[in-house]
C-alpha atoms as a PDB file:
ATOM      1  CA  UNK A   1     -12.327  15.651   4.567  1.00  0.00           C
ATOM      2  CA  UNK A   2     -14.082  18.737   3.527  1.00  0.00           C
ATOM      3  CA  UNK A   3     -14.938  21.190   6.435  1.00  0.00           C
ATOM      4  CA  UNK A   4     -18.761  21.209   5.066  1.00  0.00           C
ATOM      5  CA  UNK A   5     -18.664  17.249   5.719  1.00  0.00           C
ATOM      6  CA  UNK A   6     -17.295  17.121   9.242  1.00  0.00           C
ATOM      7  CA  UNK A   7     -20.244  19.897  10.160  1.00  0.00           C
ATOM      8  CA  UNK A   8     -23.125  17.919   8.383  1.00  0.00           C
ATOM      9  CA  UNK A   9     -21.925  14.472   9.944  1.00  0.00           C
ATOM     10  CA  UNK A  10     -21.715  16.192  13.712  1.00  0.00           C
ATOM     11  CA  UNK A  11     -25.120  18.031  13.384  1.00  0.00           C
ATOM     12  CA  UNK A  12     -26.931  15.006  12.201  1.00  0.00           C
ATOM     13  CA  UNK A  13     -26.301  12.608  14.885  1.00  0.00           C
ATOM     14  CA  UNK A  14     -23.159  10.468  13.468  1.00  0.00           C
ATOM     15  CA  UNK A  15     -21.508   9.215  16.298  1.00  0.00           C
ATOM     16  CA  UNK A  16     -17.810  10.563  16.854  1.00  0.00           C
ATOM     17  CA  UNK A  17     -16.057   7.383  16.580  1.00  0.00           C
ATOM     18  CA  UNK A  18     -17.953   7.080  13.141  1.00  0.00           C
ATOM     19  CA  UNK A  19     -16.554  10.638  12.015  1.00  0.00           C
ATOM     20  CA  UNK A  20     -13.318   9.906  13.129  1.00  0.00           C
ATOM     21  CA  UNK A  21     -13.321   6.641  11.098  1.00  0.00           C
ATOM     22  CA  UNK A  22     -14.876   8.383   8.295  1.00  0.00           C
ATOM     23  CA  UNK A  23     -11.954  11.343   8.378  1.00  0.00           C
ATOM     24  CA  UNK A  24      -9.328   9.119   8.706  1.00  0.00           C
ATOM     25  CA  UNK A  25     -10.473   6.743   5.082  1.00  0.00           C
ATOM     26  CA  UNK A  26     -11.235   9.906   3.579  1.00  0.00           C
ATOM     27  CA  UNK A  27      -7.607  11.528   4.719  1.00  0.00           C
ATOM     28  CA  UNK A  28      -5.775   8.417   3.835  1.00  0.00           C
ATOM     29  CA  UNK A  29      -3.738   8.557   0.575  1.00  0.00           C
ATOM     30  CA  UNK A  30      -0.666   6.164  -0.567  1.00  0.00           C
ATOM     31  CA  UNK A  31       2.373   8.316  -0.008  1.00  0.00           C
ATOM     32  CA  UNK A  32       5.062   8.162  -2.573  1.00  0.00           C
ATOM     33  CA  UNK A  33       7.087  10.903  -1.239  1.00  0.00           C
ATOM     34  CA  UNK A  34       8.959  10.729   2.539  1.00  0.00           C
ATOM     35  CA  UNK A  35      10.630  12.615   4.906  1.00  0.00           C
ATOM     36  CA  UNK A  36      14.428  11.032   5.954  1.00  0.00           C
ATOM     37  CA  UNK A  37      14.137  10.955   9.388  1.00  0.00           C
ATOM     38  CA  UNK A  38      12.957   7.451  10.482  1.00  0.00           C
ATOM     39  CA  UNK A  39       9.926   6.914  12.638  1.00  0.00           C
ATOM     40  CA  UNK A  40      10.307   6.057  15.874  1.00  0.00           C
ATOM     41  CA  UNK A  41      10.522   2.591  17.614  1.00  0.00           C
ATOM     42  CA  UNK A  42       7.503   2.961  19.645  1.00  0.00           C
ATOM     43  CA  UNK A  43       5.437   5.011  17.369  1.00  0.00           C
ATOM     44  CA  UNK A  44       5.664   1.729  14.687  1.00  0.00           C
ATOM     45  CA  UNK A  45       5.082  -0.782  17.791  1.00  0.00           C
ATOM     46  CA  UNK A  46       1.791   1.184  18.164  1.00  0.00           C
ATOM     47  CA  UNK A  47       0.764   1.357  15.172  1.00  0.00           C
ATOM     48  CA  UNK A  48       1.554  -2.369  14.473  1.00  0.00           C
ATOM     49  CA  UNK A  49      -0.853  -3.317  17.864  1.00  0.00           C
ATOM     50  CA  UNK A  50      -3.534  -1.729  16.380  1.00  0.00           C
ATOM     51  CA  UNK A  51      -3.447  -3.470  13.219  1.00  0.00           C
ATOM     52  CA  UNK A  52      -3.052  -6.960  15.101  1.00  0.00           C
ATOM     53  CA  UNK A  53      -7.024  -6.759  16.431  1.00  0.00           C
ATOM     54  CA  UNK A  54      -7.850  -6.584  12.359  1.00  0.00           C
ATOM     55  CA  UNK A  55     -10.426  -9.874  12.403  1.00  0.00           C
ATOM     56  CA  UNK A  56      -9.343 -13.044  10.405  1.00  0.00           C
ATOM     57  CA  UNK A  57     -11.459 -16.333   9.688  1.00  0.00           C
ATOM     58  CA  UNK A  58     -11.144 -18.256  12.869  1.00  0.00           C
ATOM     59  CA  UNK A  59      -9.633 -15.530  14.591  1.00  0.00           C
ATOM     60  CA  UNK A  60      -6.197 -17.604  12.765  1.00  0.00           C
ATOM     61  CA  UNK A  61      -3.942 -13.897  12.346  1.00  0.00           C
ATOM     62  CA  UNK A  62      -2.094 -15.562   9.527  1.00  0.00           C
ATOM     63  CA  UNK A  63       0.029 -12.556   8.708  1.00  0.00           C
ATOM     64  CA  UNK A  64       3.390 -12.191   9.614  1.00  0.00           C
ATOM     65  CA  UNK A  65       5.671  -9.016   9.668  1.00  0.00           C
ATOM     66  CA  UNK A  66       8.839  -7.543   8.543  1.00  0.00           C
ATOM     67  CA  UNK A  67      10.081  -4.332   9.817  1.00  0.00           C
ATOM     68  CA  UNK A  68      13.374  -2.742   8.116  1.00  0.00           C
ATOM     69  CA  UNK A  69      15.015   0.491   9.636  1.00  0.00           C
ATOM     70  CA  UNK A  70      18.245   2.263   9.183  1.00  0.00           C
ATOM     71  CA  UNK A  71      20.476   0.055   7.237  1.00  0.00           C
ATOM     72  CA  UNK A  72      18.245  -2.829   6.379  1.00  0.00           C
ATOM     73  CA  UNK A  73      16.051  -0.409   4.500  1.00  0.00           C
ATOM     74  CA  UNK A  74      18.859   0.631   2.548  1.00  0.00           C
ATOM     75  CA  UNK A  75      20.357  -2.889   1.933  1.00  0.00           C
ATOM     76  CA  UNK A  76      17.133  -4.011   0.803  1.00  0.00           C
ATOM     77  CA  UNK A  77      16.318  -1.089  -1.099  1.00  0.00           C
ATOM     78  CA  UNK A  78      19.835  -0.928  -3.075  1.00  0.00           C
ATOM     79  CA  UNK A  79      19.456  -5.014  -3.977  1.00  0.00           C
ATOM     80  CA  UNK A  80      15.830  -4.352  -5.086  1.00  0.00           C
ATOM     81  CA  UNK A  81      16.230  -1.264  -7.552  1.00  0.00           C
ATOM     82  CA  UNK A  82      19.112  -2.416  -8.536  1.00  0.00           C
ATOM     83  CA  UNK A  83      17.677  -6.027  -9.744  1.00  0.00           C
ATOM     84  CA  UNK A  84      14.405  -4.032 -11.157  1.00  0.00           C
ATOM     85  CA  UNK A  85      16.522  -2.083 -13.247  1.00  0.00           C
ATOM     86  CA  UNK A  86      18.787  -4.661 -14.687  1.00  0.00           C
ATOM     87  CA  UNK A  87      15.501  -6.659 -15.388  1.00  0.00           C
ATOM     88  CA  UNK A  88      13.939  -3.407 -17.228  1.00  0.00           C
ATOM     89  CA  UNK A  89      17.067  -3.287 -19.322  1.00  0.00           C
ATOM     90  CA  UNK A  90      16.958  -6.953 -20.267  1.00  0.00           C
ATOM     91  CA  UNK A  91      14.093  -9.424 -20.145  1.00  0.00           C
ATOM     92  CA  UNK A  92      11.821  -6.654 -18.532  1.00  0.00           C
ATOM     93  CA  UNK A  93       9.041  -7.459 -15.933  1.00  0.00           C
ATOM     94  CA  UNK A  94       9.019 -11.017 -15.587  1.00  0.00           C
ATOM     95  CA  UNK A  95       6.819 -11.237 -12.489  1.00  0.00           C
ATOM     96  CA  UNK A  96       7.130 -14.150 -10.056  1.00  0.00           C
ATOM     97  CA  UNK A  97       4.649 -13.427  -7.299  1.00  0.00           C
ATOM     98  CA  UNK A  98       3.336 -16.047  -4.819  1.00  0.00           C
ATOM     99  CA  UNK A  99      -0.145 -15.103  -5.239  1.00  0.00           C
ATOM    100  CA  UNK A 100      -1.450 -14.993  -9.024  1.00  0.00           C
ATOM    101  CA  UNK A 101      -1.765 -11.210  -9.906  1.00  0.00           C
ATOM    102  CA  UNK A 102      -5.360 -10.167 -11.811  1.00  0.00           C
ATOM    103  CA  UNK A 103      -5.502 -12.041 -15.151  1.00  0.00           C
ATOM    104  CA  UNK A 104      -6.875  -8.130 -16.604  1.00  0.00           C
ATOM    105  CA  UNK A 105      -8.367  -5.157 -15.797  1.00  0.00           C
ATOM    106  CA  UNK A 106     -11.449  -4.470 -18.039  1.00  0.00           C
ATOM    107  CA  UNK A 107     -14.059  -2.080 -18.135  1.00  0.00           C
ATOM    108  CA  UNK A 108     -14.967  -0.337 -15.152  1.00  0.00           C
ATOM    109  CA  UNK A 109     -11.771  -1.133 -13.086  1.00  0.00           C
ATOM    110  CA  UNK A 110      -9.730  -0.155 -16.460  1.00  0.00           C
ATOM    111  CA  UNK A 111     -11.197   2.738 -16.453  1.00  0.00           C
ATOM    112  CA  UNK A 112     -10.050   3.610 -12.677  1.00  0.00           C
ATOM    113  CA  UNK A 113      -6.462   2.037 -12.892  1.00  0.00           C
ATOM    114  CA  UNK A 114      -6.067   4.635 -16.162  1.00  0.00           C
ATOM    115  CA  UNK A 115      -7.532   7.633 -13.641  1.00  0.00           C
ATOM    116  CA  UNK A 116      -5.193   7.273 -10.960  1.00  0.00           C
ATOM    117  CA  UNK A 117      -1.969   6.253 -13.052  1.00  0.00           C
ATOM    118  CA  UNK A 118      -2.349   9.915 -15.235  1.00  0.00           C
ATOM    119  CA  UNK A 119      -3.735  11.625 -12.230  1.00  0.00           C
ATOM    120  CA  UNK A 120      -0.032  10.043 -10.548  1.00  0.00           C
ATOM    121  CA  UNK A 121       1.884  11.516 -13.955  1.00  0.00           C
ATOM    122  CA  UNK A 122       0.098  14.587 -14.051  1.00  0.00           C
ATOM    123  CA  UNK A 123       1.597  15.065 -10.667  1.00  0.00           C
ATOM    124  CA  UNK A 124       4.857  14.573 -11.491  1.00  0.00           C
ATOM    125  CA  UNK A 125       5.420  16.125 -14.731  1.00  0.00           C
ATOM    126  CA  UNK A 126       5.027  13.103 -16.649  1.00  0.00           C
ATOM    127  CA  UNK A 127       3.750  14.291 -20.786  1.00  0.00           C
ATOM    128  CA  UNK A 128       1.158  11.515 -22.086  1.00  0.00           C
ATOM    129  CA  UNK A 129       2.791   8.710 -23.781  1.00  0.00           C
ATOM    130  CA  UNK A 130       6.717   9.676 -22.498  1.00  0.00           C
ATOM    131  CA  UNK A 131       7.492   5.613 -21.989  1.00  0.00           C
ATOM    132  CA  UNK A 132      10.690   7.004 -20.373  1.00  0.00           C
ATOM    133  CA  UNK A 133       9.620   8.980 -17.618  1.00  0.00           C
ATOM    134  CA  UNK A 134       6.800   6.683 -16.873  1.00  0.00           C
ATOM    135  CA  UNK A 135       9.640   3.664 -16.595  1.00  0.00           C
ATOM    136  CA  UNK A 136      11.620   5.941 -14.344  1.00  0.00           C
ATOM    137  CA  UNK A 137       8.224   6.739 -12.226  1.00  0.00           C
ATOM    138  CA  UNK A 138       7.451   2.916 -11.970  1.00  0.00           C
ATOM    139  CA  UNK A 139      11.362   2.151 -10.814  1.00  0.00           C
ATOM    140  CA  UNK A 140      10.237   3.978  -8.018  1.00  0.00           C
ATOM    141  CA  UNK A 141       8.373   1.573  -6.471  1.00  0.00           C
ATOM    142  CA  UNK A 142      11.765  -0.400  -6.166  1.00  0.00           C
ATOM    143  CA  UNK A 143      13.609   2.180  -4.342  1.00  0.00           C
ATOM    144  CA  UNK A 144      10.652   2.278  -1.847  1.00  0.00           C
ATOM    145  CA  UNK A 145       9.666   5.907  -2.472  1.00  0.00           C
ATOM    146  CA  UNK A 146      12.591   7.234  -0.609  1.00  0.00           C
ATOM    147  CA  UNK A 147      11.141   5.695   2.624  1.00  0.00           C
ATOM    148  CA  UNK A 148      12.686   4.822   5.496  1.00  0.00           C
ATOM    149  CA  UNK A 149      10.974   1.149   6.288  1.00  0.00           C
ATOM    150  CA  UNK A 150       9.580  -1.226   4.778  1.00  0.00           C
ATOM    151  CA  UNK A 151       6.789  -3.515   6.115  1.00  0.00           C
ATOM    152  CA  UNK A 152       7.142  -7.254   4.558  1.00  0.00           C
ATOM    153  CA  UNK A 153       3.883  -9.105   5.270  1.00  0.00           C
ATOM    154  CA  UNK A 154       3.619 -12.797   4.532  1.00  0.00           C
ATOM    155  CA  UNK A 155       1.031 -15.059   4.628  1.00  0.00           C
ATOM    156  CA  UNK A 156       0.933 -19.411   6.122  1.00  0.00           C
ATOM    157  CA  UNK A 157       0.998 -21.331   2.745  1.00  0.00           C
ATOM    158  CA  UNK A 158      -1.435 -23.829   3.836  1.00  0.00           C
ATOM    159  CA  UNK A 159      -4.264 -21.137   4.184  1.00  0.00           C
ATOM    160  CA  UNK A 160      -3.492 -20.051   0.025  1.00  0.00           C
ATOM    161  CA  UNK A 161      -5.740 -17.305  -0.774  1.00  0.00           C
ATOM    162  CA  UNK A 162      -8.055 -17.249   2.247  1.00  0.00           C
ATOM    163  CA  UNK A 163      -4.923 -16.270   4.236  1.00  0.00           C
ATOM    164  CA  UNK A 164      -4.243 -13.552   1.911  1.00  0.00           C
ATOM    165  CA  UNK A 165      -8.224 -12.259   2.193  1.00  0.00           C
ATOM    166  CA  UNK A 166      -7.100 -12.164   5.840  1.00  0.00           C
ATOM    167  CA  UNK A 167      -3.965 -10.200   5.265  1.00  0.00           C
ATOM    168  CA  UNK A 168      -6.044  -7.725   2.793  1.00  0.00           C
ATOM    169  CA  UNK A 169      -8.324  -7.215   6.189  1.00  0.00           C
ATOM    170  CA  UNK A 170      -5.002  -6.425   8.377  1.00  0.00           C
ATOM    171  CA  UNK A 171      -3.765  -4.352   5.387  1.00  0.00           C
ATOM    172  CA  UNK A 172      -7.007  -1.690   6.222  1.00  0.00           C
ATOM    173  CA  UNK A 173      -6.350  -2.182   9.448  1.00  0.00           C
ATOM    174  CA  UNK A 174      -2.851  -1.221   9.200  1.00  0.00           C
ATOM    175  CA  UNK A 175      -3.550   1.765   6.822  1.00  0.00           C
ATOM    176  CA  UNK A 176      -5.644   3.234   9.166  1.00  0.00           C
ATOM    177  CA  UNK A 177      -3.078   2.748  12.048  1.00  0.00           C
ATOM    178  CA  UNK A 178      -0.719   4.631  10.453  1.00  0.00           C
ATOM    179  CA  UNK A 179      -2.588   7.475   9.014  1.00  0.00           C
ATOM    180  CA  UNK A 180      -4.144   8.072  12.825  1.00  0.00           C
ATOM    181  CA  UNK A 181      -0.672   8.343  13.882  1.00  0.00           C
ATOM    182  CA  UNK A 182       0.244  10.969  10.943  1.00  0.00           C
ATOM    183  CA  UNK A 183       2.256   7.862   9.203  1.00  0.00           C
ATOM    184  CA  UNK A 184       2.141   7.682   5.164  1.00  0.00           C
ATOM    185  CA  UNK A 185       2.221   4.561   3.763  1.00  0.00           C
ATOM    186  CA  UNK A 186       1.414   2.829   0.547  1.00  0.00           C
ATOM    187  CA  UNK A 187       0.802  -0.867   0.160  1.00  0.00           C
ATOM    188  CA  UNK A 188       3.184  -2.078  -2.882  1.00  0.00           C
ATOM    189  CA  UNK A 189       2.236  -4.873  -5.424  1.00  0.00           C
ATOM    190  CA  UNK A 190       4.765  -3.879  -7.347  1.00  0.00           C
ATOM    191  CA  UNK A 191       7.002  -5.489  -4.907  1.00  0.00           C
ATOM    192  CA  UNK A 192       5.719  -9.286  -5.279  1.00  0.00           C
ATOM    193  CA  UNK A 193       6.744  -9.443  -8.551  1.00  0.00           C
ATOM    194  CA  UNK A 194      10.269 -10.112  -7.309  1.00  0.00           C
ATOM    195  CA  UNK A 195       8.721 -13.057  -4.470  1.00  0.00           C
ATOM    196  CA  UNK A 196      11.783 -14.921  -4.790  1.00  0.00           C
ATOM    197  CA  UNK A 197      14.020 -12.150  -4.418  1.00  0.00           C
ATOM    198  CA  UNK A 198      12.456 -11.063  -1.539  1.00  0.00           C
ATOM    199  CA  UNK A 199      12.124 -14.768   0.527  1.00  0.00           C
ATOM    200  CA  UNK A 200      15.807 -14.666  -0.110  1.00  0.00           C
ATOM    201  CA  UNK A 201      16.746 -11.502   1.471  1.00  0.00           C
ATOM    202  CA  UNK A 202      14.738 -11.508   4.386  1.00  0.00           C
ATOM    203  CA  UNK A 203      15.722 -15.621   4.954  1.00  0.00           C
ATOM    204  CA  UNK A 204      11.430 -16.053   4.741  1.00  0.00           C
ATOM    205  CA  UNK A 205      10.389 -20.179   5.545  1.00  0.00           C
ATOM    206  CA  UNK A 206       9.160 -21.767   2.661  1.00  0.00           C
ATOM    207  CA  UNK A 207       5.673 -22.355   4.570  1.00  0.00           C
ATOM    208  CA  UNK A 208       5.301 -18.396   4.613  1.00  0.00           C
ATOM    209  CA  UNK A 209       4.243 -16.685   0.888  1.00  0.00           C
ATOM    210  CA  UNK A 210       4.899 -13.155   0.592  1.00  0.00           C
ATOM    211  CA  UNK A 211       2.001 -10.948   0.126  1.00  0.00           C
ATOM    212  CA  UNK A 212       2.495  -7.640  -0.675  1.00  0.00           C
ATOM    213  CA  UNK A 213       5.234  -4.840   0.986  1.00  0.00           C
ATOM    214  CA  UNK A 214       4.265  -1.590   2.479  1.00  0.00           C
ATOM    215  CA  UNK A 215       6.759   1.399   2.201  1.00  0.00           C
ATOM    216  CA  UNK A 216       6.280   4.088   5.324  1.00  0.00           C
ATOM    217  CA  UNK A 217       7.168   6.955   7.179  1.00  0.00           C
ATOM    218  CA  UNK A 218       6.532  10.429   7.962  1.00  0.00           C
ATOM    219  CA  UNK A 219       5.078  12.109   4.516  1.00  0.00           C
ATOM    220  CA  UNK A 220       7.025  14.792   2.704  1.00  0.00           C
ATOM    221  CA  UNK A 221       3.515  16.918   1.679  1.00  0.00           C
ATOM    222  CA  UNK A 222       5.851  19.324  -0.217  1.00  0.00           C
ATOM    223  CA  UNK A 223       6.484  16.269  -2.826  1.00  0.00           C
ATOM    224  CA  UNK A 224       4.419  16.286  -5.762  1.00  0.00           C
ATOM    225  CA  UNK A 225       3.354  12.460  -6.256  1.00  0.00           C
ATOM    226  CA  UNK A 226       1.566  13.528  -3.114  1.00  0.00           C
ATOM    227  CA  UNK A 227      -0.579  16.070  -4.223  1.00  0.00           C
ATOM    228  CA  UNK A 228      -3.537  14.751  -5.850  1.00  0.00           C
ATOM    229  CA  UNK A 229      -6.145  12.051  -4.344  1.00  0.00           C
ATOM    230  CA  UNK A 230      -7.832   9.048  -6.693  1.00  0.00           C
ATOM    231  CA  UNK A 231     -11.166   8.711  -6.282  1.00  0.00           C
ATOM    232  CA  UNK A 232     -13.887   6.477  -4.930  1.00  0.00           C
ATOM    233  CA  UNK A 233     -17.430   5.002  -6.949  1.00  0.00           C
ATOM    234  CA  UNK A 234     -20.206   6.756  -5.670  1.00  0.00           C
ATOM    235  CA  UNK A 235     -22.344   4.141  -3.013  1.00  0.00           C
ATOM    236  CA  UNK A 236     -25.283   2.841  -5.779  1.00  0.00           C
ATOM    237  CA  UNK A 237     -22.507   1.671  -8.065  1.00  0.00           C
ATOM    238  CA  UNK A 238     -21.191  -0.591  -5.401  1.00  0.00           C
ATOM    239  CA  UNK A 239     -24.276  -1.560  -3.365  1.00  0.00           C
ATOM    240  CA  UNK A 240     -27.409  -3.597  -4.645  1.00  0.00           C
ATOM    241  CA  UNK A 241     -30.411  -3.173  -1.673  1.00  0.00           C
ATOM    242  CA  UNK A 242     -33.129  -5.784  -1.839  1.00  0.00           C
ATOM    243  CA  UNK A 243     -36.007  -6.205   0.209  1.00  0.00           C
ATOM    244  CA  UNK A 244     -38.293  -8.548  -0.450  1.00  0.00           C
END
């Protein structure tokens, strides 16, 4: 957050847990670059006990977590890349998530997903229309960034997508855990197009549906995927006031 903000918000009366809230959404970025050395036991127990008071519909908590470290991490991340990139180099993304992905992206929210996919290439080098080195970029995703966990978060089937709008609510919470303990983390979509792969490795009940996965550790701010910062819609093209 820009210096200019943080002095505007303390001299007009905003409360400090509001500008610490406010510093840590504005702060938060999804890290695609890591560090190697693992986070520390207690430091992700923390972090997770924050993100368990996130609020759910009848206080129900459906999510569930996975935590990989050391070798899991690298198990998992060597059978994921590995089955991404034999996919890419025959039948090519054939997703099989558990929860239906967006039937489009039109418009507006086009518009945004273009933004902060050339403002990602941009970052990395990445010429317009090289199909190559954006593959490569996107393969990423299935070697976790180079991070050292993983977070698998699943979901009870019986709640469908009202369990999921729960586990979207622990997601922020989560985010926001992390990033006040200097922990970079990016939730992964990508990763639910393999479901089935996943529910295999990790042994996952067939009453639990896989969500989404969050890659995370200590960022490496030297990388360059980590240098820029997407954008939010300004508040009147997101709120609609009415009074009478």
């Amino acid at each position: 957050m820009p210096i200019e903000q943080i002095e505007r918000e303390a001299s007009t009366g905003v409360p400090a847990d509001a500008q610490v809230l406010s510093r840590l959404l504005a702060e938060r970025y999804s890290c695609r670059g890591y560090k190697s050395e693992p986070v520390p036991r207690e430091t992700i127990e923390k972090m997770l006990e924050i993100a368990q008071m996130s609020a759910s519909w009848c206080n129900s908590q459906p999510w569930q977590v996975i935590v990989t470290e050391g070798e899991a991490t690298e198990r998992f991340r060597e059978k994921l890349y590995n089955h991404a990139l034999e996919s890419a180099r025959t039948v090519g993304l054939v997703a099989e998530p558990d929860f239906e992905f967006p039937r489009s992206y039109s418009g507006i929210y086009k518009e945004r997903q273009r933004e902060v996919g050339w403002q990602l290439y941009e970052s990395v080098g990445i010429a317009y229309g090289d199909r190559v080195a954006s593959g490569q970029q996107t393969l990423e995703n299935f070697r976790l960034f180079g991070a050292p966990h993983v977070l698998i978060l699943t979901s009870e089937r019986d709640l469908a997508d009202y369990g999921a709008i729960d586990c979207g609510i622990y997601i922020g919470g989560l985010l926001l855990a992390a990033q006040s303990l200097g922990i970079g983390m990016i939730p992964q979509a990508a990763l639910a197009n393999y479901a089935p792969l996943v529910r295999d490795h990790f042994n996952i009940p067939d009453n639990r549906l896989f969500v989404v996965g969050c890659s995370f550790g200590w960022p490496d701010e030297t990388h360059p995927a980590n240098s820029f910062r997407s954008r939010r819609a300004k508040l009147e093209d997101a709120v609609q006031w009415i009074s009478a």
